[in-house]
N, C-alpha and C. Protein backbone atom coordinates (compact mmCIF):
# COMPACT_ATOMS: atom_id res chain seq x y z
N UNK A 1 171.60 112.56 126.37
CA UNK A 1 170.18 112.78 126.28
C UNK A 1 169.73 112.56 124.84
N UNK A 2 168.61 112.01 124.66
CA UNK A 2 168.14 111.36 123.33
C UNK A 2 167.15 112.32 123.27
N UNK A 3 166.79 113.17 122.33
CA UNK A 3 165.90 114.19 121.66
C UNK A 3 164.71 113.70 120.44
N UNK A 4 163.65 112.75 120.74
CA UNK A 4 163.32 112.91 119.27
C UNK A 4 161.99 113.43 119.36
N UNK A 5 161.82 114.55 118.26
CA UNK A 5 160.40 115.06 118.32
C UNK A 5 159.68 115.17 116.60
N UNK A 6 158.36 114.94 116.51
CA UNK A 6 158.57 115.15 114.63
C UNK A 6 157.04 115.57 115.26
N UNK A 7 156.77 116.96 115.10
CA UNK A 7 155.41 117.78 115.25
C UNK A 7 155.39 118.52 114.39
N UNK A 8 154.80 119.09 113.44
CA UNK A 8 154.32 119.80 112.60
C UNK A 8 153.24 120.62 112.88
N UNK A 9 152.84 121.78 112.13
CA UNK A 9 152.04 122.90 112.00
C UNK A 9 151.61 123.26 111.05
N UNK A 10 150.75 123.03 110.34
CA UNK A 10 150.17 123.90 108.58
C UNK A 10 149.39 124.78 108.84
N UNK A 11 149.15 125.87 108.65
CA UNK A 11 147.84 126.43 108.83
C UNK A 11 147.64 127.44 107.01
N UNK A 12 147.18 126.75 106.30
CA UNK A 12 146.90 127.45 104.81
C UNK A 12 145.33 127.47 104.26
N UNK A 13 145.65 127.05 103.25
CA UNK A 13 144.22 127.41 102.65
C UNK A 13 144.25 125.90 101.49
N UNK A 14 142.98 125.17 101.50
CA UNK A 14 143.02 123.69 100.27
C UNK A 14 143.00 124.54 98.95
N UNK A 15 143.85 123.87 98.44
CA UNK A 15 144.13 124.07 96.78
C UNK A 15 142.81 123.57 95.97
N UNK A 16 142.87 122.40 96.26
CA UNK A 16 141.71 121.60 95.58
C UNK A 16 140.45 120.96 96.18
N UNK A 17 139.23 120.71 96.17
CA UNK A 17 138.75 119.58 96.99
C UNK A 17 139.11 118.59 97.67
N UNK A 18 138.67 118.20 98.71
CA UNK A 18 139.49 116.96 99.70
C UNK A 18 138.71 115.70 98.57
N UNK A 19 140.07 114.65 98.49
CA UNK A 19 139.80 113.43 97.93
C UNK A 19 139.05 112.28 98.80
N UNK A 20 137.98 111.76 99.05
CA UNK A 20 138.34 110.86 99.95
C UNK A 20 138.08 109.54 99.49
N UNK A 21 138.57 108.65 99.90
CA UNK A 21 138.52 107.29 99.29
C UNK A 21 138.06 106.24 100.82
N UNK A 22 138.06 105.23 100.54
CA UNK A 22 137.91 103.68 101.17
C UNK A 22 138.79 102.81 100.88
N UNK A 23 139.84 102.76 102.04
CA UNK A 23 140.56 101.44 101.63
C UNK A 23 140.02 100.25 101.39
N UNK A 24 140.41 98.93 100.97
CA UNK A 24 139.82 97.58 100.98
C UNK A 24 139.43 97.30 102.16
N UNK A 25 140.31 97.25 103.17
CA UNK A 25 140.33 97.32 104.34
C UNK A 25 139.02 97.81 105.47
N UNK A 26 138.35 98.45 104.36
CA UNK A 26 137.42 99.57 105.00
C UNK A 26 137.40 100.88 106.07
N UNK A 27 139.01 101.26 105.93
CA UNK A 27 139.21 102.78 106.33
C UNK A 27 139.18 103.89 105.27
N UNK A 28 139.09 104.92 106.44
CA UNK A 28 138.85 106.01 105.49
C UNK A 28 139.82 106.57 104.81
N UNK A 29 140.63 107.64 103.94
CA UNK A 29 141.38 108.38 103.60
C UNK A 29 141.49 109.47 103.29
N UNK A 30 141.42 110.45 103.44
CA UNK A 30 141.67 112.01 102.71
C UNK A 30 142.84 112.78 101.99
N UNK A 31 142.97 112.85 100.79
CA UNK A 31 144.00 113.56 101.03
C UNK A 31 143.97 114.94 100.48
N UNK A 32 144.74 115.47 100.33
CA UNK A 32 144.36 117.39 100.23
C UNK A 32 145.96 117.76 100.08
N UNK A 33 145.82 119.14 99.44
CA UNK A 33 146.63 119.52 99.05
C UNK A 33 146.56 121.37 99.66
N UNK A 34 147.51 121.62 100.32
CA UNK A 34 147.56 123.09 101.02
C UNK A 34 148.34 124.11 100.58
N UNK A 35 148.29 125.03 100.22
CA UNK A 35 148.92 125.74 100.03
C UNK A 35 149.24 127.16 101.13
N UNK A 36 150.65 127.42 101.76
CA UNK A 36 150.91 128.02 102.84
C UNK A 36 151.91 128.93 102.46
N UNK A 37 151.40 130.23 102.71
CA UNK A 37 151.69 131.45 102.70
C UNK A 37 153.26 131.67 103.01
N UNK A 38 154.46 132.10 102.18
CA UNK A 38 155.27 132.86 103.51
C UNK A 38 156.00 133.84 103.08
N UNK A 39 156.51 134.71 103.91
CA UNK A 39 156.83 136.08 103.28
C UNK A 39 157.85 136.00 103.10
N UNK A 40 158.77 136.82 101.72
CA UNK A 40 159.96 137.12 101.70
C UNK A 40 160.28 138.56 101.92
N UNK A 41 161.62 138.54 102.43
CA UNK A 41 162.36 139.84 102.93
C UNK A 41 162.79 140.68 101.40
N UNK A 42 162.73 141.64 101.66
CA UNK A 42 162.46 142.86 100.33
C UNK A 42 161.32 142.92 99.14
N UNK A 43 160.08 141.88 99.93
CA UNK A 43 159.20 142.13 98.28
C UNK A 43 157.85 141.70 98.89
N UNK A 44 156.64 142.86 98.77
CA UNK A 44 155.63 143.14 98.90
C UNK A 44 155.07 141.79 98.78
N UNK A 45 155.25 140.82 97.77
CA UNK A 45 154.21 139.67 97.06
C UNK A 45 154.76 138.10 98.37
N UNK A 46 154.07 137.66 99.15
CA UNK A 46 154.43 136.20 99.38
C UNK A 46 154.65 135.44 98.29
N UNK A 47 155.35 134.47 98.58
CA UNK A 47 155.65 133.02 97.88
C UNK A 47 154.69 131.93 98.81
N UNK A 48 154.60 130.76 97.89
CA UNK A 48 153.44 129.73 98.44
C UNK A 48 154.36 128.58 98.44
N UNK A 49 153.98 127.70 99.67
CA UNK A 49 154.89 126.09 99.40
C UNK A 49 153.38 125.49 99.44
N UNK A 50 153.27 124.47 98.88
CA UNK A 50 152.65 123.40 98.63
C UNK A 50 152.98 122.07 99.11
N UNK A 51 151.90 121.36 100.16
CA UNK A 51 151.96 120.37 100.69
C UNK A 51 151.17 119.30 100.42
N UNK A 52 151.21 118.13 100.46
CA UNK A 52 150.59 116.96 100.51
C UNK A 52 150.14 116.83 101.70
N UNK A 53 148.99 116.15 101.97
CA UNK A 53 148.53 116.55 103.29
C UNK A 53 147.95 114.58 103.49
N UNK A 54 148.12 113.89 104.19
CA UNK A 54 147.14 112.58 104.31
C UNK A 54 146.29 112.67 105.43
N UNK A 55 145.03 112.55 105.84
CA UNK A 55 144.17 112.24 107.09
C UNK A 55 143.48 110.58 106.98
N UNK A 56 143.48 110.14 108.41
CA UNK A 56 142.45 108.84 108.24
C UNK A 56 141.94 108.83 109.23
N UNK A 57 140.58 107.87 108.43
CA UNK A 57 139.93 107.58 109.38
C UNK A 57 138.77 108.67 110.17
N UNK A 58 138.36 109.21 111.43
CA UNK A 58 137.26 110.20 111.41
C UNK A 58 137.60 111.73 111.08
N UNK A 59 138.87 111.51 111.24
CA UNK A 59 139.52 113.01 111.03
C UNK A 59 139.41 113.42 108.87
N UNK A 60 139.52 111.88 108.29
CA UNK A 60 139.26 111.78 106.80
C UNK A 60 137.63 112.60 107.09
N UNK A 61 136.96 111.59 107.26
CA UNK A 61 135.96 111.68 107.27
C UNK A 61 134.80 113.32 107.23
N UNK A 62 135.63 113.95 108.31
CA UNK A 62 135.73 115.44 108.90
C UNK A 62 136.05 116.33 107.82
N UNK A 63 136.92 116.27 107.07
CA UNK A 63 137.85 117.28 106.62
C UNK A 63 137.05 116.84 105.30
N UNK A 64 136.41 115.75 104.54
CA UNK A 64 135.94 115.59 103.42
C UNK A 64 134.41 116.19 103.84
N UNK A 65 133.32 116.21 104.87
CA UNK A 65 132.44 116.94 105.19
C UNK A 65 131.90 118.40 105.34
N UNK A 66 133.46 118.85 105.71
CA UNK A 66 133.32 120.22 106.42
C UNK A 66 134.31 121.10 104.91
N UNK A 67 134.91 120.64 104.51
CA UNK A 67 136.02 121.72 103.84
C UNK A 67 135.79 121.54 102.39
N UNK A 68 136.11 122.57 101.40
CA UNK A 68 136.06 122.43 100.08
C UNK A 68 137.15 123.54 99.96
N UNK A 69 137.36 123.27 98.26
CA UNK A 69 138.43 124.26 97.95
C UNK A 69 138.39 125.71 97.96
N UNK A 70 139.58 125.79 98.63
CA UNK A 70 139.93 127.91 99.55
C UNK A 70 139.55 127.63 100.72
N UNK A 71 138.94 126.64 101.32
CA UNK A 71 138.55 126.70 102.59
C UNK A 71 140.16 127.10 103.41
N UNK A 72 139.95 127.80 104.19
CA UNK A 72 141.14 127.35 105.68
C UNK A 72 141.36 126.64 106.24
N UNK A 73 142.52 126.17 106.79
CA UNK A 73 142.89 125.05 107.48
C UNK A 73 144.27 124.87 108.38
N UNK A 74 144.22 124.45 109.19
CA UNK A 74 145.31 123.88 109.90
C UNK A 74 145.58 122.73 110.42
N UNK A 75 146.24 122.18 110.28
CA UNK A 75 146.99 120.74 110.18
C UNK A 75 148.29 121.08 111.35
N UNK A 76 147.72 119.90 112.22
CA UNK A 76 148.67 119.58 113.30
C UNK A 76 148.80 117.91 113.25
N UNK A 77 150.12 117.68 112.75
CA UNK A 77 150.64 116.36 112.91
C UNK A 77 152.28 116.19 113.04
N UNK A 78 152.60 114.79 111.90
CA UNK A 78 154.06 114.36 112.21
C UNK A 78 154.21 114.20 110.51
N UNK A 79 155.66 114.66 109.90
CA UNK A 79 156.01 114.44 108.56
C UNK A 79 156.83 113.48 108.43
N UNK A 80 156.30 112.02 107.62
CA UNK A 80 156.45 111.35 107.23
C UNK A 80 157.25 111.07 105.95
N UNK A 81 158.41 110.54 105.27
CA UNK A 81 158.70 110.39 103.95
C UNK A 81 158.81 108.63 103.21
N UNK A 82 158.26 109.18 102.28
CA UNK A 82 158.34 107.88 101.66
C UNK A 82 159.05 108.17 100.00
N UNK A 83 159.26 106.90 100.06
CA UNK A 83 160.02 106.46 98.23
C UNK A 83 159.11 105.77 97.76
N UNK A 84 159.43 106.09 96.53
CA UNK A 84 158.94 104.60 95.16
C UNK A 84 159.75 104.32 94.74
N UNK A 85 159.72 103.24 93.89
CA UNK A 85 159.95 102.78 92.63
C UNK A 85 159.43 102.71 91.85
């Protein structure tokens, strides 16, 4: 049996304003940065992970309309990795 699943869940709060840009192409882009809560075992204070977040297209569009920084949020998608050089 072959298993492949790549779903994700964010639900935090934007660090910064949503960026949004225009490709050449003429799509949209967003990107945002989240910061998500999680608790550790023996200590009153959470720790935060920090994500890169990309949207396109009407969902860009959405998230640069509706949200500014501290807003709430949740992000349901798939995690992607990439390299440079």
């Amino acid at each position: 049996m072959s298993l492949n699943l790549n779903k994700t869940i964010l639900a935090g709060r934007l660090v910064a304003a949503p960026e949004v840009k225009q490709t050449p192409s003429g799509n949209t882009v967003c990107n945002i940065r989240i910061a998500v809560n999680r608790r550790v075992s023996g200590g009153d204070h959470p720790e935060s992970d920090f994500f890169n977040v990309t949207a396109w297209n009407n969902t860009a569009e959405f998230i640069g309309r509706y949200f500014e920084r501290g807003s709430a949020i949740c992000i349901v998608g798939r995690i992607q990795n990439r390299s440079y050089t």
